[in-house]
C-alpha atoms as a PDB file:
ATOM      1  CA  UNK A   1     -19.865 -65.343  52.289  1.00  0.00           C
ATOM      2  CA  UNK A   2     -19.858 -66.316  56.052  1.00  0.00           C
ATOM      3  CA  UNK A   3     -17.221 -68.975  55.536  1.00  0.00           C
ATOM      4  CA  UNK A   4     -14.646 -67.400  53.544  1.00  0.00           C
ATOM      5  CA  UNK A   5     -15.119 -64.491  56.189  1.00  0.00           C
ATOM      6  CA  UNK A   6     -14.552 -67.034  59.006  1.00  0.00           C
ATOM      7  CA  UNK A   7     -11.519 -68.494  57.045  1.00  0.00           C
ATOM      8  CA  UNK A   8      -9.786 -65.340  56.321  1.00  0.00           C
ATOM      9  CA  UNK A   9     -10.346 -63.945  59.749  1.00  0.00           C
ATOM     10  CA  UNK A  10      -8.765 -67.239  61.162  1.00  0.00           C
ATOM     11  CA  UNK A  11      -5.651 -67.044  58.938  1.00  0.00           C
ATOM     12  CA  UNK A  12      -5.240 -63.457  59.975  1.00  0.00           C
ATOM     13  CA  UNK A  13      -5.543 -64.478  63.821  1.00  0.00           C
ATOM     14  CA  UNK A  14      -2.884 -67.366  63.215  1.00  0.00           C
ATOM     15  CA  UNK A  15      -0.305 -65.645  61.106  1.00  0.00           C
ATOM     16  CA  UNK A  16      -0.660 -62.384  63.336  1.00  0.00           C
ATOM     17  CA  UNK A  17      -0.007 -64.275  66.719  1.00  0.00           C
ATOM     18  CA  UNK A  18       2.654 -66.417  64.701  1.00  0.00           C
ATOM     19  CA  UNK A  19       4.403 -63.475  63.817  1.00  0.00           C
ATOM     20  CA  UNK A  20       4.276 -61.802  66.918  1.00  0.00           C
ATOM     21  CA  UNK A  21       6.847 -64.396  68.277  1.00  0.00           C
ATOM     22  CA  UNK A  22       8.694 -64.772  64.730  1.00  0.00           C
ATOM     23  CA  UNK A  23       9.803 -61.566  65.567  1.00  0.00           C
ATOM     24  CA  UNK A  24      10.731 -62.081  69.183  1.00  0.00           C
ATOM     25  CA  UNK A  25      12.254 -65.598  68.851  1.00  0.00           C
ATOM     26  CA  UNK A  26      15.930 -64.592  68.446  1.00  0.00           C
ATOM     27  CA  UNK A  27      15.551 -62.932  71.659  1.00  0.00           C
ATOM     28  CA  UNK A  28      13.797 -65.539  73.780  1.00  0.00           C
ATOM     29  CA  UNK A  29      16.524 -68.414  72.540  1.00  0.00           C
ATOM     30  CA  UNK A  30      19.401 -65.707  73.589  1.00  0.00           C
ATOM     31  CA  UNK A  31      17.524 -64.980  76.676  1.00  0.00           C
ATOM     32  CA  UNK A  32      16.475 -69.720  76.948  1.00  0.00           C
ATOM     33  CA  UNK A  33      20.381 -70.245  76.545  1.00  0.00           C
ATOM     34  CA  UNK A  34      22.045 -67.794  78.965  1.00  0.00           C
ATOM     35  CA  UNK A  35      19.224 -68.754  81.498  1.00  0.00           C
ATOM     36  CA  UNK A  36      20.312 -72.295  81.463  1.00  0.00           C
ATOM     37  CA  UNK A  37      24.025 -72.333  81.348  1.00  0.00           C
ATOM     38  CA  UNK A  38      25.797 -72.000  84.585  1.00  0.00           C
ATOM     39  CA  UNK A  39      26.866 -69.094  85.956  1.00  0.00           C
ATOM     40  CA  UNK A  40      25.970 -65.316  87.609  1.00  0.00           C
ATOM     41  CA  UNK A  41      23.743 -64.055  85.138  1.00  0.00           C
ATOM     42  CA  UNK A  42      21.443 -66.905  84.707  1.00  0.00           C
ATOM     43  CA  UNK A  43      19.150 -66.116  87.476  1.00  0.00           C
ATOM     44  CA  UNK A  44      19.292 -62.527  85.948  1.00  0.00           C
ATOM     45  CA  UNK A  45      18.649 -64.326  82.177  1.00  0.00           C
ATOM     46  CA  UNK A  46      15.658 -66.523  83.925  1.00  0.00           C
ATOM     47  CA  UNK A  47      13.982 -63.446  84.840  1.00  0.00           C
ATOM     48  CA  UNK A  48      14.330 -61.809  81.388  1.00  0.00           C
ATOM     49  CA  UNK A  49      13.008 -64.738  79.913  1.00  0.00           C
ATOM     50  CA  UNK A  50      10.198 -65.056  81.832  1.00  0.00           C
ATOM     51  CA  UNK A  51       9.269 -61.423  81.135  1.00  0.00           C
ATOM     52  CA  UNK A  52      10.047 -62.084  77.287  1.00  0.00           C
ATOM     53  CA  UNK A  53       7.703 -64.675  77.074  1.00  0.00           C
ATOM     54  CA  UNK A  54       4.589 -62.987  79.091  1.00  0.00           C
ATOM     55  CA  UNK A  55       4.765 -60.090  77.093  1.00  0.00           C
ATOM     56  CA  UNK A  56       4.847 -61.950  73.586  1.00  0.00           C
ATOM     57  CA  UNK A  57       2.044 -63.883  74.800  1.00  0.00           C
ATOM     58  CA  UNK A  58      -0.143 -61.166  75.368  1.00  0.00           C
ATOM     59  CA  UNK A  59       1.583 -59.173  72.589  1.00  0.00           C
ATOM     60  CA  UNK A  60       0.301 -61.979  70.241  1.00  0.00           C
ATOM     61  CA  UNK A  61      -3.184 -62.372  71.791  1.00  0.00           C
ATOM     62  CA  UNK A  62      -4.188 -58.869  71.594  1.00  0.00           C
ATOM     63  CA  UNK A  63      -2.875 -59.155  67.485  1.00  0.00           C
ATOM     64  CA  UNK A  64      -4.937 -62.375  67.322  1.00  0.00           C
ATOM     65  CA  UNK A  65      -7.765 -60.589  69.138  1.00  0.00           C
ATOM     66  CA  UNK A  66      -7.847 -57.453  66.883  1.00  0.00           C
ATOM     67  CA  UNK A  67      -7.748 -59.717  63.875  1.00  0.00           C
ATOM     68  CA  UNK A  68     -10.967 -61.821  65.480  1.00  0.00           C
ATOM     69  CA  UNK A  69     -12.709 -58.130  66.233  1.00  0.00           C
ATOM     70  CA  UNK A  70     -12.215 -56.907  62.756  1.00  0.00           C
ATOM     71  CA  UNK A  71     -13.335 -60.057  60.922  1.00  0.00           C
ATOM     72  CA  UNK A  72     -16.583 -59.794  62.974  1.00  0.00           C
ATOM     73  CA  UNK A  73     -16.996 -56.454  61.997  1.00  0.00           C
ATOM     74  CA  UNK A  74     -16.378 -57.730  58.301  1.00  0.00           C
ATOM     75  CA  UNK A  75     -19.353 -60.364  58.757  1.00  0.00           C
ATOM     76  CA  UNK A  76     -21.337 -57.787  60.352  1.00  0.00           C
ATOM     77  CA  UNK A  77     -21.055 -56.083  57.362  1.00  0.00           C
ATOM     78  CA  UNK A  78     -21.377 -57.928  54.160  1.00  0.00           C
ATOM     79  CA  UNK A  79     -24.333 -60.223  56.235  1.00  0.00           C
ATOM     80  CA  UNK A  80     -26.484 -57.215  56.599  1.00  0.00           C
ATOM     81  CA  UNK A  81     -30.005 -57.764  54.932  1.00  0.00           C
ATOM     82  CA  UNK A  82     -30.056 -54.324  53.974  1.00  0.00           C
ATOM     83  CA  UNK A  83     -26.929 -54.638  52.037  1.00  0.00           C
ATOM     84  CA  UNK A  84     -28.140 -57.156  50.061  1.00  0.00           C
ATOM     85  CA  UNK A  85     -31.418 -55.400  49.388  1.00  0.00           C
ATOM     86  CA  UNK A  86     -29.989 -52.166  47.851  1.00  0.00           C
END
């Protein structure tokens, strides 16, 4: 049971941190391309970006973390000797 746990816990992890920038990719290319063209607002753009990008990184570990934490619980679970017993 342990490694289908581990596998499904894994996918979860991945495709939740995945999506997390899936959904925020349109707005970190907008935010790549003004931030390298020329011009008054890419300083402004650079700065957007780089706050874009922190917060989908953490946005996407603490998804990828939950998903760890709740497979654990899951192996905690169906592993339990007394669970087996009854």
């Amino acid at each position: 049971m342990a490694p289908l746990i581990g596998a499904a816990t894994a996918y979860r992890a991945g495709v939740s941190y995945a999506n997390a920038w899936y959904k925020r990719a349109p707005r970190i290319a907008e935010l790549w391309i003004d931030a390298v063209e020329p011009g008054p607002q890419a300083l402004v753009a650079a700065g957007e970006l780089r706050k874009e990008m922190l917060e989908t990184g953490k946005k996407s570990i603490r998804h990828a973390w939950h998903e760890m934490d709740r497979g654990l619980d899951d192996l905690e679970h169906y592993s339990d000797p007394k669970r087996r017993s009854s």
